[in-house]
PDB file of N, CA and C in Angstrom:
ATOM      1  N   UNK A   1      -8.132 -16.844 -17.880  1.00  0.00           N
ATOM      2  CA  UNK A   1      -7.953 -15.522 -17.319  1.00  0.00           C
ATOM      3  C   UNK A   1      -8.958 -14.593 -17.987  1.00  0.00           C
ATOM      4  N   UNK A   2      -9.996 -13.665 -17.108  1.00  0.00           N
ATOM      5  CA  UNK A   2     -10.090 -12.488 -17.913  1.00  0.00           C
ATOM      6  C   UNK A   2      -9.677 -11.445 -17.656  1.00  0.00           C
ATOM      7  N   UNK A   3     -10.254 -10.654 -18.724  1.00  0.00           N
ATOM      8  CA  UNK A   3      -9.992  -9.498 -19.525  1.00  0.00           C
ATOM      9  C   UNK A   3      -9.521  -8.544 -17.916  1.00  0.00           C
ATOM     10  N   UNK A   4     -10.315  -8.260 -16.785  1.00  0.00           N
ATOM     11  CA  UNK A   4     -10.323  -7.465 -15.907  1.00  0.00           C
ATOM     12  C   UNK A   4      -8.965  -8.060 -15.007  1.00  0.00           C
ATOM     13  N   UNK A   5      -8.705  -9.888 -15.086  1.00  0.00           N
ATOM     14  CA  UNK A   5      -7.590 -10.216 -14.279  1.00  0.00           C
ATOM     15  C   UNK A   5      -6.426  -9.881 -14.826  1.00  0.00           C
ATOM     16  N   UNK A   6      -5.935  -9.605 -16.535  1.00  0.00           N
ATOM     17  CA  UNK A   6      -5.252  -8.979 -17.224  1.00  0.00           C
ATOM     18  C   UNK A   6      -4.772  -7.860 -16.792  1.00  0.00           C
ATOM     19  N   UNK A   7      -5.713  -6.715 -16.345  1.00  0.00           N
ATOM     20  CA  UNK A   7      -5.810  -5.597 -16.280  1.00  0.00           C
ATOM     21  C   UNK A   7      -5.089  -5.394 -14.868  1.00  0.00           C
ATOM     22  N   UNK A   8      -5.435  -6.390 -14.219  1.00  0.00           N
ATOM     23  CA  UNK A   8      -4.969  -6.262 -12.929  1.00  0.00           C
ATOM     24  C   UNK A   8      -3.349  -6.794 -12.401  1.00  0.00           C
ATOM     25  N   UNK A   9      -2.720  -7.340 -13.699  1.00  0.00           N
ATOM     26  CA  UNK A   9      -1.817  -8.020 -13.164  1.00  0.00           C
ATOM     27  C   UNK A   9      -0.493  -7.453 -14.517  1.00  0.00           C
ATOM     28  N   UNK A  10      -0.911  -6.477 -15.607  1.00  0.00           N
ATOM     29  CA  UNK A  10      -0.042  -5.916 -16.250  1.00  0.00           C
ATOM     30  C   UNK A  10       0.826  -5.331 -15.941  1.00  0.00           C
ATOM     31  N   UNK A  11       1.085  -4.561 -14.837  1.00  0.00           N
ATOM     32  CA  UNK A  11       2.049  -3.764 -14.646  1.00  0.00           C
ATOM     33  C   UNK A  11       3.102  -4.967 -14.157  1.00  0.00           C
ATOM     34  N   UNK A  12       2.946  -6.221 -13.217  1.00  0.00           N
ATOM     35  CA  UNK A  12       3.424  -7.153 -12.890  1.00  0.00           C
ATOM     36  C   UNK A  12       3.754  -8.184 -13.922  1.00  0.00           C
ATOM     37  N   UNK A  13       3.469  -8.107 -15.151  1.00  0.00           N
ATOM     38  CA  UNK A  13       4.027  -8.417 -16.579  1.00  0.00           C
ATOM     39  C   UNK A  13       4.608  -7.936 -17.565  1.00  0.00           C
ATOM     40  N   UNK A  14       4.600  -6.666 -17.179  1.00  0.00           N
ATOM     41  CA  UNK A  14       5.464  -6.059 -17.395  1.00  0.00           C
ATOM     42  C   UNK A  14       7.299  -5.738 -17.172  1.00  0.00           C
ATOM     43  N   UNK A  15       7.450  -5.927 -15.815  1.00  0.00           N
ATOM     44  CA  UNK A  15       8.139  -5.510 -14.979  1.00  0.00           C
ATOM     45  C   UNK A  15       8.997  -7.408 -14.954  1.00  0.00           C
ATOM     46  N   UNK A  16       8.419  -8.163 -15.511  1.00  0.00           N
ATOM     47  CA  UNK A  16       8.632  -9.187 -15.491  1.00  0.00           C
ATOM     48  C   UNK A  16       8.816  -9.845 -14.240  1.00  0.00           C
ATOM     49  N   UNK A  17       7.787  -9.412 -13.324  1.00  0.00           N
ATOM     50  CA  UNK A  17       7.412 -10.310 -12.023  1.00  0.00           C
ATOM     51  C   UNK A  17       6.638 -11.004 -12.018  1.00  0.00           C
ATOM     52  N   UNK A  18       5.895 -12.026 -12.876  1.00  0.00           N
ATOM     53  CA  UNK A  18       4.842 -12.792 -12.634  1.00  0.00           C
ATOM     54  C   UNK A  18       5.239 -13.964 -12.433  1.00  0.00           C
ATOM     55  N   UNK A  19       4.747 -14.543 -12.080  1.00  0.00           N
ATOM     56  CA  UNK A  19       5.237 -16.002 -12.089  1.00  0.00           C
ATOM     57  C   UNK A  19       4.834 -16.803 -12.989  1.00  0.00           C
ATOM     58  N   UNK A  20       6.106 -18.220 -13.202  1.00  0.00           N
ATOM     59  CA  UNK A  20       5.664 -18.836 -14.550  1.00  0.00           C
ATOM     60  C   UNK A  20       4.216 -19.502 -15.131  1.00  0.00           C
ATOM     61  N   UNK A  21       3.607 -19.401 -14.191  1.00  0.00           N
ATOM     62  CA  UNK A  21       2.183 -20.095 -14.247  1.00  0.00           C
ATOM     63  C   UNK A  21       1.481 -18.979 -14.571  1.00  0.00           C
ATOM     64  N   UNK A  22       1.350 -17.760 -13.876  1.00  0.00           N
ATOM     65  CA  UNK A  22       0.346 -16.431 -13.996  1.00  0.00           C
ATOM     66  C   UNK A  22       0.815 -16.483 -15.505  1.00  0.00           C
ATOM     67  N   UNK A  23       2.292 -16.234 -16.014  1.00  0.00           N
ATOM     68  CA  UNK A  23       2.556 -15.420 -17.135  1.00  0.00           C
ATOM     69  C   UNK A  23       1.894 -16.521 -18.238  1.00  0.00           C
ATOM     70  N   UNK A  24       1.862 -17.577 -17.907  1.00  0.00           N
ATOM     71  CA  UNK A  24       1.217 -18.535 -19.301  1.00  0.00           C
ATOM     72  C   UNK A  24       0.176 -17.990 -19.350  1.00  0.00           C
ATOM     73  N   UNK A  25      -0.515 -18.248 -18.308  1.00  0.00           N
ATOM     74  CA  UNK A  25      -2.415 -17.583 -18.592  1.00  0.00           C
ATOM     75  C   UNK A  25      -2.141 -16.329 -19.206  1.00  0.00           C
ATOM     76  N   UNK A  26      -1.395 -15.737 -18.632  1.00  0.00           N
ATOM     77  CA  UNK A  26      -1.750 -13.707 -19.112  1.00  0.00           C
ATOM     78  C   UNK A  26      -1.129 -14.214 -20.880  1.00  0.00           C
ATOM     79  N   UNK A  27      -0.125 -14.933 -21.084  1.00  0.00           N
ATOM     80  CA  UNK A  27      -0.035 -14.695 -22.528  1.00  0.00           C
ATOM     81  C   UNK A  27      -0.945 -15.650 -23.780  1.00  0.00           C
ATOM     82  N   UNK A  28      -1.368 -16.936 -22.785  1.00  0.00           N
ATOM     83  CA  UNK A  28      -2.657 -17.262 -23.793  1.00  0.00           C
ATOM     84  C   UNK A  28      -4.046 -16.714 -24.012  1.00  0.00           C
ATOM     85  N   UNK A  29      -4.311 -15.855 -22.727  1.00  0.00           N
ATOM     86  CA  UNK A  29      -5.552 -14.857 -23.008  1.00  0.00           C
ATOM     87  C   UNK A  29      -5.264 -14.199 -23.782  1.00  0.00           C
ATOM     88  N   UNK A  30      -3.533 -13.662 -24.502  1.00  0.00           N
ATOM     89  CA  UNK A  30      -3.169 -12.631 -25.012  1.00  0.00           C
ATOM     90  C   UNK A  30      -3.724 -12.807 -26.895  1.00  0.00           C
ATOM     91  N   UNK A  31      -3.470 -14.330 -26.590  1.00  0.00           N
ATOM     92  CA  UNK A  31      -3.739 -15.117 -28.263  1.00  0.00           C
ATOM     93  C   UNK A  31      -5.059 -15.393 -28.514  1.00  0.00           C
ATOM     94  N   UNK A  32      -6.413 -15.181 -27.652  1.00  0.00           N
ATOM     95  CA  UNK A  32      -7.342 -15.099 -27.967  1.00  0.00           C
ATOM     96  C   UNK A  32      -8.015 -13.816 -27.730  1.00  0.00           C
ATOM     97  N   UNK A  33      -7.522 -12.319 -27.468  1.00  0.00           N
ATOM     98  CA  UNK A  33      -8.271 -11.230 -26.786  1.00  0.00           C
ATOM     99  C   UNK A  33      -7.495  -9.756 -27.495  1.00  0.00           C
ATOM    100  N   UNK A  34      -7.986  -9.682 -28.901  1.00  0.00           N
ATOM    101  CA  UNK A  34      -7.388  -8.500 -29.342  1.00  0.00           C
ATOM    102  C   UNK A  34      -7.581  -7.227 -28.658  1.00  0.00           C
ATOM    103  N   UNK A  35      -8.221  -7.143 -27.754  1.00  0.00           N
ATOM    104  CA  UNK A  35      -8.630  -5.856 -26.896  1.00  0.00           C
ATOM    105  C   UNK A  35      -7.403  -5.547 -25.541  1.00  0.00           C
ATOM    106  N   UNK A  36      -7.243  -7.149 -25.181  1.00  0.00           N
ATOM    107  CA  UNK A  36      -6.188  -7.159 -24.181  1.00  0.00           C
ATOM    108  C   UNK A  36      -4.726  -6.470 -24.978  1.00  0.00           C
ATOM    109  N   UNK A  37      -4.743  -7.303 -26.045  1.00  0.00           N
ATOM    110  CA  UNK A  37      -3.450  -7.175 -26.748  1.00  0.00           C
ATOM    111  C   UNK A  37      -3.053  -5.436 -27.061  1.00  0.00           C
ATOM    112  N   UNK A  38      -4.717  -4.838 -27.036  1.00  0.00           N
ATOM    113  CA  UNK A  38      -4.146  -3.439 -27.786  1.00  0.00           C
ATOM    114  C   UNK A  38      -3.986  -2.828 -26.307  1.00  0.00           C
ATOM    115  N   UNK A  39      -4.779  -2.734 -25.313  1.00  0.00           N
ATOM    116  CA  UNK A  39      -4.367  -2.742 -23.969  1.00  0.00           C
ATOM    117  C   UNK A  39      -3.041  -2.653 -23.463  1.00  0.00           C
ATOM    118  N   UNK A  40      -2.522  -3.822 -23.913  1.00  0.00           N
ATOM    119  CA  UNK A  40      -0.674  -3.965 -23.220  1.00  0.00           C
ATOM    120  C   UNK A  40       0.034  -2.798 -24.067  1.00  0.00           C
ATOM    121  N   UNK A  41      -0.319  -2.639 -25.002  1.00  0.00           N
ATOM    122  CA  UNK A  41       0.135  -2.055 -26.136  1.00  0.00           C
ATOM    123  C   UNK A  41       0.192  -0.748 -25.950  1.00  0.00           C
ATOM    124  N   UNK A  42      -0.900  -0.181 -25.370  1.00  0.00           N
ATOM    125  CA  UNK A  42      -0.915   1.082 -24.858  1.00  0.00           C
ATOM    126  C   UNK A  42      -0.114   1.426 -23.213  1.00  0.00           C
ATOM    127  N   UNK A  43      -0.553   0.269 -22.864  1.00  0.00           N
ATOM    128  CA  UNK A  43       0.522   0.385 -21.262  1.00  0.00           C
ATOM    129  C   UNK A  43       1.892   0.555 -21.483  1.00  0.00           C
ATOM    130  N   UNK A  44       2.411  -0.209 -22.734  1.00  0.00           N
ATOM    131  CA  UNK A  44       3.897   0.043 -22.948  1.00  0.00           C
ATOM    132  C   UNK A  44       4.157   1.479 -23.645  1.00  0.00           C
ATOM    133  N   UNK A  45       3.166   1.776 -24.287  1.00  0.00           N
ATOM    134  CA  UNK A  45       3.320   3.250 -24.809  1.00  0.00           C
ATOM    135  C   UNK A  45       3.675   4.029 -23.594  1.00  0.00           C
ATOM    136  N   UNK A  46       2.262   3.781 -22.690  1.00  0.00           N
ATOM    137  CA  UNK A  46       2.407   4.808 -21.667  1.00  0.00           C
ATOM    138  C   UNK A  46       3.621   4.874 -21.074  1.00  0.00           C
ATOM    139  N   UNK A  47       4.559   3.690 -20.458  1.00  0.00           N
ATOM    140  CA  UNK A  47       5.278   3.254 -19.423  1.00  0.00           C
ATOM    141  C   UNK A  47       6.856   4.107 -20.313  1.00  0.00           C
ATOM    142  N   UNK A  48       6.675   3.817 -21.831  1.00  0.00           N
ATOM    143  CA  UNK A  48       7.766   4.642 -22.723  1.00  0.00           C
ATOM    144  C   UNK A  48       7.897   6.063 -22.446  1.00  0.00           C
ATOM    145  N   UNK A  49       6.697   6.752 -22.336  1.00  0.00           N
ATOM    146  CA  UNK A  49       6.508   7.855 -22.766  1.00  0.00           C
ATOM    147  C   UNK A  49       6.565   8.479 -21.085  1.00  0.00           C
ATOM    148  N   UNK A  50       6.243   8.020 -19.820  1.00  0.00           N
ATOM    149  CA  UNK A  50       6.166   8.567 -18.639  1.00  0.00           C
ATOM    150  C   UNK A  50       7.361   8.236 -18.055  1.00  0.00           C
ATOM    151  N   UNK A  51       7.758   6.866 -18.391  1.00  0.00           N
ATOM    152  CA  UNK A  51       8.642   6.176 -17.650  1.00  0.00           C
ATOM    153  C   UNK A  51       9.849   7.303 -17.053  1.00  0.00           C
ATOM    154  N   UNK A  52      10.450   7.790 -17.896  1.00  0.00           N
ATOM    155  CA  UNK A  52      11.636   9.322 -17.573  1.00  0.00           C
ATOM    156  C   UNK A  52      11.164  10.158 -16.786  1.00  0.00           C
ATOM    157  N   UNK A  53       9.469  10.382 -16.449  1.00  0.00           N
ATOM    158  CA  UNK A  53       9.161  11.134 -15.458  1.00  0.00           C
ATOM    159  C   UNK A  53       9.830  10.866 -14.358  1.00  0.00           C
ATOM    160  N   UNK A  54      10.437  12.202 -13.333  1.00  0.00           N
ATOM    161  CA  UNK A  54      10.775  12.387 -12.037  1.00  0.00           C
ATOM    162  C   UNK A  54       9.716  13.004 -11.073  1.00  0.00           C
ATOM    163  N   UNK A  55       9.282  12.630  -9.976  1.00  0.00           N
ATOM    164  CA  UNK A  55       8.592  13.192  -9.389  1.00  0.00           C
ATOM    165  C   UNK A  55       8.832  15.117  -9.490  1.00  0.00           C
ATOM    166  N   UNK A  56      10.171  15.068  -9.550  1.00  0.00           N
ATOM    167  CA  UNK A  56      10.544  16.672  -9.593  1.00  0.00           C
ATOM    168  C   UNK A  56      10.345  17.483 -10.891  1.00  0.00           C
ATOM    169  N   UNK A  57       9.974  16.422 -11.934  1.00  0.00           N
ATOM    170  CA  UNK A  57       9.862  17.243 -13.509  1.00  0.00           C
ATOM    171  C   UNK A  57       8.265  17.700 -13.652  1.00  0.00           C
ATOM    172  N   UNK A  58       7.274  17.661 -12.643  1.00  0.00           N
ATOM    173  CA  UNK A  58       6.077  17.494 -12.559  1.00  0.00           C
ATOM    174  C   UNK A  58       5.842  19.273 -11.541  1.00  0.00           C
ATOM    175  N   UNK A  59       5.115  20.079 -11.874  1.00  0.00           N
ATOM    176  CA  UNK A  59       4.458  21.236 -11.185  1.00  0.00           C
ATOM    177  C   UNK A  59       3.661  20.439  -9.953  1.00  0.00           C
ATOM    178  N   UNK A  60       4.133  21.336  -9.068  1.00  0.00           N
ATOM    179  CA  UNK A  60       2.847  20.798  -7.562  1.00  0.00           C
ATOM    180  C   UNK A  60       1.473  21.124  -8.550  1.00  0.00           C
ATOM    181  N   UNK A  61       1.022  21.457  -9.489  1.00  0.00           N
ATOM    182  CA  UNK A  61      -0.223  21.536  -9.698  1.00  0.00           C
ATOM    183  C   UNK A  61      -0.411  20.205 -10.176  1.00  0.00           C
ATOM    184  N   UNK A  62       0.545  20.118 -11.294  1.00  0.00           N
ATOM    185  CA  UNK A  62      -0.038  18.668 -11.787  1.00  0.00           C
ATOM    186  C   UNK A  62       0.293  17.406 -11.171  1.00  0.00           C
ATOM    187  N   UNK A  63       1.233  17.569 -10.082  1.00  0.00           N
ATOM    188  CA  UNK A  63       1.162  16.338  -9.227  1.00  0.00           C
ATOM    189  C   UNK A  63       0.348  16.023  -8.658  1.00  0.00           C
ATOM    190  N   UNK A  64      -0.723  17.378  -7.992  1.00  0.00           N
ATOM    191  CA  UNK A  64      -1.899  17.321  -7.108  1.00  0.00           C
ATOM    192  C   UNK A  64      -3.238  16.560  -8.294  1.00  0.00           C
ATOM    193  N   UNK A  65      -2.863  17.352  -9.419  1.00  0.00           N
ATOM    194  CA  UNK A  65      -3.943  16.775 -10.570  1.00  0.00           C
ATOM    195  C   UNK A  65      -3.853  14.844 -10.353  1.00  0.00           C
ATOM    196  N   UNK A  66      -2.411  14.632 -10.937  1.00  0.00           N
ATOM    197  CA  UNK A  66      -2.452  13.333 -11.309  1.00  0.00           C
ATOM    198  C   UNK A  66      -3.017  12.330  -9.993  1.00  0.00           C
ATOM    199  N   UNK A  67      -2.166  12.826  -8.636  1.00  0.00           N
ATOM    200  CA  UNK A  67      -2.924  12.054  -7.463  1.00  0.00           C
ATOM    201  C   UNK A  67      -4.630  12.261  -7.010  1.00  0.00           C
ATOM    202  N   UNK A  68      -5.089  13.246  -7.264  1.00  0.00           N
ATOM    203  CA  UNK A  68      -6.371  13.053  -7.610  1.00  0.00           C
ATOM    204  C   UNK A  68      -7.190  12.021  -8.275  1.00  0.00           C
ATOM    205  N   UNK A  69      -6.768  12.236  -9.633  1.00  0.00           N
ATOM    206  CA  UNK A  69      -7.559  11.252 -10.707  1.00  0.00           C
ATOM    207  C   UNK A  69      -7.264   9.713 -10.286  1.00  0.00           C
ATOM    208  N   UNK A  70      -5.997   9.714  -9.508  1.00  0.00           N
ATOM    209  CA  UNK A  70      -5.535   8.086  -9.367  1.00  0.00           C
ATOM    210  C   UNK A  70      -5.650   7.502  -7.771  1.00  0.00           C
ATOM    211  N   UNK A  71      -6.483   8.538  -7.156  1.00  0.00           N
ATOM    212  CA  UNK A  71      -6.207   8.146  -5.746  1.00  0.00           C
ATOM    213  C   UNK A  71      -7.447   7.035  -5.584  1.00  0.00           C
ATOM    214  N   UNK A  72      -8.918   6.733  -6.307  1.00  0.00           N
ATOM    215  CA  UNK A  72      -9.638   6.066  -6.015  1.00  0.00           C
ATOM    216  C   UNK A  72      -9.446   5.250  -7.134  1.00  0.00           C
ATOM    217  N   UNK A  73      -8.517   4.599  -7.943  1.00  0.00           N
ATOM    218  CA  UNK A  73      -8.637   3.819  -8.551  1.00  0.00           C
ATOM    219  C   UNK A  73      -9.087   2.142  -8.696  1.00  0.00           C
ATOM    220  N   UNK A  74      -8.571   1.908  -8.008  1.00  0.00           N
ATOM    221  CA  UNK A  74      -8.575   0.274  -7.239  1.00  0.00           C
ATOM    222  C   UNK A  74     -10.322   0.396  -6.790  1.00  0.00           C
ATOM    223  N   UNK A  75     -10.820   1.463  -6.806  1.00  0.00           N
ATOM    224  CA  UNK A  75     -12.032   0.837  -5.823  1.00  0.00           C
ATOM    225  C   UNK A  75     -13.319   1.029  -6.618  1.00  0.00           C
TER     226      UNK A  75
END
């Protein structure tokens, strides 16, 4: 697995949807790729720290902000 297929499939390893085959690869890349590792590390920060967000605890300004920055992501 690399580093970018990691990236692409964390939130789905998270959430503990991967399947048993994906999740071996994602966790033996994990034992050779300290960058991945600090990576997850920060996704779980993030996912801690936003996770309680409600769409309604958010200002129409900064909802418009955040869908901005995230609307071309994937591409």
């Amino acid at each position: 697995m690399t580093c970018n297929e990691l990236v692409e499939l964390v939130t789905e390893y998270l959430e503990g949807a991967l399947p048993d085959s994906e999740r071996r690869r994602f966790e033996r890349h994990l034992k050779e790729c300290p960058n991945c590792v600090t990576y997850l590390e920060q996704m779980r920060l993030a996912v801690r720290a936003l996770g309680g967000l409600s769409q309604d605890s958010l200002s129409p300004e900064a909802r418009d902000q955040l869908m901005s920055a995230f609307q071309d992501w994937k591409r």
